[in-house]
Protein backbone atom coordinates (compact mmCIF):
# COMPACT_ATOMS: atom_id res chain seq x y z
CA UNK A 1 0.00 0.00 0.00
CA UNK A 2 0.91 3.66 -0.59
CA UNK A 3 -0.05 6.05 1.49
CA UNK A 4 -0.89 9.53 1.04
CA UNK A 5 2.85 10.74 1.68
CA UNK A 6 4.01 8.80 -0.93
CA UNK A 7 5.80 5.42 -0.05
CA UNK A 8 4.64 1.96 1.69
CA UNK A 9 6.19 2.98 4.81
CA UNK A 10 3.29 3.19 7.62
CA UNK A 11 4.66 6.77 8.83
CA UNK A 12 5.89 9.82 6.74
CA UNK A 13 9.65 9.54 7.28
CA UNK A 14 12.09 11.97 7.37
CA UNK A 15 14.50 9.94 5.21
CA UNK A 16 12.29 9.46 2.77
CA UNK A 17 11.06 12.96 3.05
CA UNK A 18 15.00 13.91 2.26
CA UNK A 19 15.34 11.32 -0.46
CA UNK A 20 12.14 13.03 -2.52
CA UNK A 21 13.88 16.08 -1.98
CA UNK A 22 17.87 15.53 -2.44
CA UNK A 23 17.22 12.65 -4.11
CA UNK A 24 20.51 11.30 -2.12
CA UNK A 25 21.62 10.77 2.06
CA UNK A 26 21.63 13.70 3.72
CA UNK A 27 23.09 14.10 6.49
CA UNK A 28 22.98 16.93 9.40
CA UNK A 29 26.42 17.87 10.91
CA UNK A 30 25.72 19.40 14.78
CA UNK A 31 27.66 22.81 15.32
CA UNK A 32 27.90 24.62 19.26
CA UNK A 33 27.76 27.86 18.58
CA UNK A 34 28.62 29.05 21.52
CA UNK A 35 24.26 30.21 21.84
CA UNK A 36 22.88 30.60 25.43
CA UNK A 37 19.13 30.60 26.21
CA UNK A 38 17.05 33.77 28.05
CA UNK A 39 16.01 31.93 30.83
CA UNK A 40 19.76 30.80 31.66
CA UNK A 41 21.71 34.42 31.38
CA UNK A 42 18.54 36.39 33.44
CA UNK A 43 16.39 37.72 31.16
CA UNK A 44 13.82 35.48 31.30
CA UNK A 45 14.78 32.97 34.30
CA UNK A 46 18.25 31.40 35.27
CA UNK A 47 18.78 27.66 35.78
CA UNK A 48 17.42 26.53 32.28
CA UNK A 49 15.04 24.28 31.81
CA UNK A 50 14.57 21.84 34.24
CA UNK A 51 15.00 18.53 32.08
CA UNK A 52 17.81 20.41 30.04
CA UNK A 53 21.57 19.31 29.81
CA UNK A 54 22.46 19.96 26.42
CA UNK A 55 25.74 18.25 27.12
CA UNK A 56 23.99 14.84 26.74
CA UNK A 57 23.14 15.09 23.26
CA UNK A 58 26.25 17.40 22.01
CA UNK A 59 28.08 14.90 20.06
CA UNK A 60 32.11 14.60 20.89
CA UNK A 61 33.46 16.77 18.09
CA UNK A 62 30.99 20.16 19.28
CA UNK A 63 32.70 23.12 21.37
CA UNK A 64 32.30 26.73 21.37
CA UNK A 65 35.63 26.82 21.51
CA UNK A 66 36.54 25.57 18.02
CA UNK A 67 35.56 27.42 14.81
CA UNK A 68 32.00 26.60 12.86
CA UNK A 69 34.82 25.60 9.78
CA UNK A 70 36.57 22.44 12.34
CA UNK A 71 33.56 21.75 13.89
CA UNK A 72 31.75 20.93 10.26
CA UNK A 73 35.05 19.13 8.94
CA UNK A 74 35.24 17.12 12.26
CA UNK A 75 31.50 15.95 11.83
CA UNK A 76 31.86 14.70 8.45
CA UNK A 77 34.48 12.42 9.53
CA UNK A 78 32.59 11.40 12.71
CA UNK A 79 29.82 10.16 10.27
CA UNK A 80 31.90 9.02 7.15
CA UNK A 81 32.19 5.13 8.78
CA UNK A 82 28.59 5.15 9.09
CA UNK A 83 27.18 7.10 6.54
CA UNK A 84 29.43 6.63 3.72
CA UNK A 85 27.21 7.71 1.14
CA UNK A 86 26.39 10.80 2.59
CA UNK A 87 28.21 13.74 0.19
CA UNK A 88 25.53 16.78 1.36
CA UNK A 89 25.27 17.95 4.67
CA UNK A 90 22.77 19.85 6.97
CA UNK A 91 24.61 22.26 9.37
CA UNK A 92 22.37 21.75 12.65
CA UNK A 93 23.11 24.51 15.23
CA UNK A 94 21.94 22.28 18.46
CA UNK A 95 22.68 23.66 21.50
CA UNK A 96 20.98 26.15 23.46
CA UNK A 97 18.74 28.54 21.51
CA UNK A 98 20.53 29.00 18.56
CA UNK A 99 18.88 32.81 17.24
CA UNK A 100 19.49 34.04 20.42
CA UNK A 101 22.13 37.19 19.26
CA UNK A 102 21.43 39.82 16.52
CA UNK A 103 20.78 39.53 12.66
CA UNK A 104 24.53 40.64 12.31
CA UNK A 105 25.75 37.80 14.18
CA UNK A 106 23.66 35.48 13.03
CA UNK A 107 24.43 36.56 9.74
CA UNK A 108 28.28 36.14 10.47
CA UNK A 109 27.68 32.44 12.09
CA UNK A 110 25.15 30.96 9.14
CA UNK A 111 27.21 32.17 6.32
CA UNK A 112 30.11 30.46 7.77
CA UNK A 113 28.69 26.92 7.71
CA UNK A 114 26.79 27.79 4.58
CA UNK A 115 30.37 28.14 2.70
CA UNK A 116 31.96 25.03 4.01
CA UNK A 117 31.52 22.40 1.04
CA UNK A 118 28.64 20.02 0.63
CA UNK A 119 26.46 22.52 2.97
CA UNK A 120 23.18 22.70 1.55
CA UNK A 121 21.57 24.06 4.09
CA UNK A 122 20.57 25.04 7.76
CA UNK A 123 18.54 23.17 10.79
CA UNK A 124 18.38 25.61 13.31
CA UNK A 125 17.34 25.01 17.16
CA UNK A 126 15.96 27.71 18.97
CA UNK A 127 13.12 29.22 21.22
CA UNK A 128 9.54 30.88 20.07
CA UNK A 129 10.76 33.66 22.64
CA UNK A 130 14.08 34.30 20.28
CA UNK A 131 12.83 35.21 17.11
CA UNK A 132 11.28 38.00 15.56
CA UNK A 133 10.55 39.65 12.01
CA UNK A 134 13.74 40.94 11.47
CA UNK A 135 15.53 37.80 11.70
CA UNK A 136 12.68 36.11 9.83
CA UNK A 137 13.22 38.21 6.90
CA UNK A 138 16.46 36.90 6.90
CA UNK A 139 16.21 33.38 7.35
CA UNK A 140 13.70 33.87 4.32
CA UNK A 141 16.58 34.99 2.30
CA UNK A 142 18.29 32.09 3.05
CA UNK A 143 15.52 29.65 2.53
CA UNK A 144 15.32 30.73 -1.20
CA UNK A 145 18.58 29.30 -1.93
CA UNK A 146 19.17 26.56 0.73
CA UNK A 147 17.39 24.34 2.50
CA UNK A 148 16.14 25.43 5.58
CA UNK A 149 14.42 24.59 8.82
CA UNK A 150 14.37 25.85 12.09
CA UNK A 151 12.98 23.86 14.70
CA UNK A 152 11.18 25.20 18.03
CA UNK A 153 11.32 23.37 21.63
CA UNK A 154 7.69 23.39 22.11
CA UNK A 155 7.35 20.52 24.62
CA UNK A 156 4.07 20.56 26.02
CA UNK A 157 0.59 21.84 24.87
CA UNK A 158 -0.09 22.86 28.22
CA UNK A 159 0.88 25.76 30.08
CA UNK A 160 0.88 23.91 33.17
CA UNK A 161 3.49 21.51 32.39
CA UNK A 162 5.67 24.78 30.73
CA UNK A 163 5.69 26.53 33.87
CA UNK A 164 6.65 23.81 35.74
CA UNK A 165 9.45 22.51 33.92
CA UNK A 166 10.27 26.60 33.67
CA UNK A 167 10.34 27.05 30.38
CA UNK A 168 10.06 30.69 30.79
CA UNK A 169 6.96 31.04 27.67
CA UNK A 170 4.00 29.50 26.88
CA UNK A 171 1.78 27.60 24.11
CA UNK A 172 0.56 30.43 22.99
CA UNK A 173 3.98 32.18 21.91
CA UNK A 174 4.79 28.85 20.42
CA UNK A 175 1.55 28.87 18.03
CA UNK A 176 2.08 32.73 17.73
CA UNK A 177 6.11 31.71 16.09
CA UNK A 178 5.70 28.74 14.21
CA UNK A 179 2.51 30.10 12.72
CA UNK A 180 4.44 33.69 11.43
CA UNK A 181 7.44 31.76 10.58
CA UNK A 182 5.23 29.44 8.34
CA UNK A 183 3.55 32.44 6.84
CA UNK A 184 7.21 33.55 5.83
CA UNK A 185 7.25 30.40 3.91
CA UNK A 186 9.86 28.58 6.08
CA UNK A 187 9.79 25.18 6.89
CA UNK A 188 8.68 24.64 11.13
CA UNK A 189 10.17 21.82 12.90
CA UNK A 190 8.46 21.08 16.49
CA UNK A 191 9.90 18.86 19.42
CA UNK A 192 7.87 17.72 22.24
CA UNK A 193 8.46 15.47 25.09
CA UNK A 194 6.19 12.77 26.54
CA UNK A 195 5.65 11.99 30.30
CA UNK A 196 6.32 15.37 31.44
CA UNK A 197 5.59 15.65 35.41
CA UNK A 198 2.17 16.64 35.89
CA UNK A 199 0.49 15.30 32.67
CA UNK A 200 -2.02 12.46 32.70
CA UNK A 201 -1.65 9.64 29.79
CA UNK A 202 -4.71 10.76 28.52
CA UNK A 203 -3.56 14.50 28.34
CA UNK A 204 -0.34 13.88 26.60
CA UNK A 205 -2.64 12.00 24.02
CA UNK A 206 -5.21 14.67 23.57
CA UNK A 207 -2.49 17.09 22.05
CA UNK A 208 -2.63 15.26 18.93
CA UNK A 209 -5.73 17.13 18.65
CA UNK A 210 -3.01 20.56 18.09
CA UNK A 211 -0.60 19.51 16.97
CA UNK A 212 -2.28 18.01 14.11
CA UNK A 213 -3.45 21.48 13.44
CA UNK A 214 0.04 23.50 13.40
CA UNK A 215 1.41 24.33 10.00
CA UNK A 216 4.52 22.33 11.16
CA UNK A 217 6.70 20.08 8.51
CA UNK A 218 8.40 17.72 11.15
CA UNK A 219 8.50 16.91 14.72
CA UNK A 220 10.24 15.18 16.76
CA UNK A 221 9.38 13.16 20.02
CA UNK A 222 10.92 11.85 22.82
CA UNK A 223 10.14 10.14 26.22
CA UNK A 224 10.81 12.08 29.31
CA UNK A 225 14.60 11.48 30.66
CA UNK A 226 15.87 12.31 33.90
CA UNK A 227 19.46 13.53 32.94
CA UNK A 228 22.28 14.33 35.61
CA UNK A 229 23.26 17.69 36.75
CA UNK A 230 19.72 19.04 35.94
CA UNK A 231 17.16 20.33 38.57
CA UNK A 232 14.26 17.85 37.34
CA UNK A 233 17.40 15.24 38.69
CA UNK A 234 16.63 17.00 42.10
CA UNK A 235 12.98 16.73 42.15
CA UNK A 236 12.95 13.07 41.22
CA UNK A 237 14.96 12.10 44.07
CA UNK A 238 12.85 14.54 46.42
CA UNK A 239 9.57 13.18 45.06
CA UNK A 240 9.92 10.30 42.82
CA UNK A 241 5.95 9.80 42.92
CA UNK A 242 5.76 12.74 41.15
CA UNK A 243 6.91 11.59 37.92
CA UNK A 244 4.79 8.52 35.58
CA UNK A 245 7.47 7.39 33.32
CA UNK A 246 6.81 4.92 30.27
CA UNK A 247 7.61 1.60 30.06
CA UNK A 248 9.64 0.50 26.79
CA UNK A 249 6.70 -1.52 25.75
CA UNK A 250 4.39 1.34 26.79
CA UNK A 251 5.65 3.83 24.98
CA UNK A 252 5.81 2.09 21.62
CA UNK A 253 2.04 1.29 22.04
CA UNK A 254 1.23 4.84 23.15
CA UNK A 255 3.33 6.23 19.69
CA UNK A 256 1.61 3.80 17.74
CA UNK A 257 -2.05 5.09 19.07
CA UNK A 258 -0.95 8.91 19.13
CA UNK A 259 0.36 9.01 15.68
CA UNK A 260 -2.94 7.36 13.91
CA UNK A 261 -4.29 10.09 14.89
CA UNK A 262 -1.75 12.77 13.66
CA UNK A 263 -2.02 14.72 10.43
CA UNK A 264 -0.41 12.55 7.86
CA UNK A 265 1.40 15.71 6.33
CA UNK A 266 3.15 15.81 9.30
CA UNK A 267 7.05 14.50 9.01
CA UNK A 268 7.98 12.61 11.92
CA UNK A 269 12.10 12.61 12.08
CA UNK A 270 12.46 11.03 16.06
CA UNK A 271 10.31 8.66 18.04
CA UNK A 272 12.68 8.56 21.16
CA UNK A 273 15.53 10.35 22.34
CA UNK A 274 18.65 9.01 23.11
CA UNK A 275 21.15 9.80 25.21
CA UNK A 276 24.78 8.25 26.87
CA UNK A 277 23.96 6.38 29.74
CA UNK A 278 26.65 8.10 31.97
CA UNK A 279 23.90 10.68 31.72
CA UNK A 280 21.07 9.15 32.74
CA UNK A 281 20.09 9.86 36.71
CA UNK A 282 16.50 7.77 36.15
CA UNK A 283 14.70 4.52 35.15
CA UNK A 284 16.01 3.61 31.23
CA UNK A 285 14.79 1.46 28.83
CA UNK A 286 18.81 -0.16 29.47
CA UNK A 287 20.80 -0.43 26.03
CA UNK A 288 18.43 -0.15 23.46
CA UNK A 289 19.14 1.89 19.96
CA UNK A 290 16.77 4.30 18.83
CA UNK A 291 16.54 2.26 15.33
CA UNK A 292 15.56 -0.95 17.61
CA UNK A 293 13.01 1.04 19.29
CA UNK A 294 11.86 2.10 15.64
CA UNK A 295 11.76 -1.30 14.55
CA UNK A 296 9.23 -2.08 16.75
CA UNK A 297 7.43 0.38 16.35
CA UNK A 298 7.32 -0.36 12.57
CA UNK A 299 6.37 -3.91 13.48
CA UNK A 300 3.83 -2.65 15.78
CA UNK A 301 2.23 -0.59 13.56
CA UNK A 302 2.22 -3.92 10.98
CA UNK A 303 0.74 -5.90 13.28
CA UNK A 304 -1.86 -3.73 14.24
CA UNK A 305 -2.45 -2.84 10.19
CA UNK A 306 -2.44 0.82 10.82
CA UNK A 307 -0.66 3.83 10.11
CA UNK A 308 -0.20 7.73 10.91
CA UNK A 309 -3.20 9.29 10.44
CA UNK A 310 -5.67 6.62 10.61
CA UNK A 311 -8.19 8.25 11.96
CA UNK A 312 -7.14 11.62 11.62
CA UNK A 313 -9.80 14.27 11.12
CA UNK A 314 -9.15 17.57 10.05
């Protein structure tokens, strides 16, 4: 069977959603810019997020302290064993909230990995609180010659759960951004976490509901993780009754049930997060790969006969 996104798959893919557009592997290369966020430096809130530790997920060859130019040339040869086939890159500014400076910066920083060869374009990582028109008039220019994407740490549908994990905004701003950066004709990515203290099962479910109605292109989710050296580390060993994590084999039926019911147009690039254990400070799934997890979710999803969007309604 085909379905409406245009393969047999029984979700719209990223990688496929790269091959109809490069034709080709593409792979994203992580920079550190060196980016803070405005609820670490004051001017929102200090402390960060509470789940945040952006040093999980920064791969080895990342550091402010090296130029965009090595950073770039060190990724491609952290991937080349794996990804062999890969000859164009994404440059993905990860960590922190990554239009958090001035057009003229920005400027300086983009067009820096936009030079370096095989760049074809930009993934950038930021905050609904850290854009505005000015720099979407820019990123516009850039979108109509490169690929481009910026992706906004939504999290939660519920202002609630933002304020508690102090995310220093709320839903609102994040449905005010991505729906004026969409109307500049840029592509929206979204990321949101599952199991976030305070949410019921059946309230993390209901946001397919808005999601489903976001002019978003992809979206990524992930289970909640306790990470070390955060604050949400603290409050778990205060009150561990607070928190309702997911079982492996829970959360790969939960996925399975949410996404029938999201908006097939809807690319979905990450079904879990994953992170070095050395980080991890609560219960884990133990070793398991994001592609195993995917693979059973893709069995899942056969067994069951269904697929994204199901019984999506608009």
């Amino acid at each position: 069977m085909i379905y409406s996104w245009g393969d047999s798959r029984r979700f719209n893919s990223y990688s496929n959603y790269f091959k109809k557009i490069f034709d080709t592997r593409v792979q994203k290369l992580s920079v550190d810019a060196g980016f803070t966020c405005p609820n670490r430096d004051g001017s929102i809130s200090r402390g960060g997020c509470t789940y945040c530790n952006n040093n999980a997920f920064n791969p080895s060859y990342c550091s402010p302290y090296k130029t965009i130019k090595q950073q770039l040339s060190e990724g491609v040869e952290f991937h080349r064993k794996r990804y062999r086939r890969a000859k164009k890159y994404l440059a993905y500014f990860q960590p922190y909230s990554n239009t958090y400076a001035n057009v003229k910066y920005l400027k300086k920083i983009y067009q820096q990995a936009l030079d370096f060869s095989g760049v074809i374009g930009l993934v950038i990582g930021t905050r609904p609180d850290c854009i505005d028109d000015e720099k979407l008039k820019y990123l516009k220019e850039i979108s109509e010659n490169y690929y481009l994407i910026i992706e906004y740490g939504v999290e939660s549908c519920y202002n609630k759960t933002l304020k508690r994990v102090n995310r220093g905004h709320s839903f609102e701003k994040s449905v005010e951004i991505i729906k004026k950066t969409a109307d500049y004709g840029i592509n929206v990515g979204a990321h949101f976490i599952f199991g976030l203290p305070g949410e019921t099962r059946q309230e993390i479910f209901e946001q397919h509901k808005i999601i489903s109605q976001l002019p978003i292109k992809t979206i990524k989710f992930h289970q909640l993780q306790i990470l070390k050296d955060t604050q949400m580390e603290f409050e778990y060993k205060k009150n561990p009754g607070d928190f309702n994590f997911f079982s492996l084999d829970e959360y790969i039926d939960f996925v399975v049930n949410f996404i029938e019911y999201l908006n097939p147009e809807i690319v979905i690039e990450r079904f879990a997060g994953e992170v070095p254990p050395r980080f991890i400070a609560g219960p884990t799934w133990g070793n398991i790969r994001n592609d195993q997890i995917l693979n059973r979710i893709e069995k899942k999803l056969e067994e069951k006969n269904t697929w994204q969007g199901k019984y999506y309604s608009s």
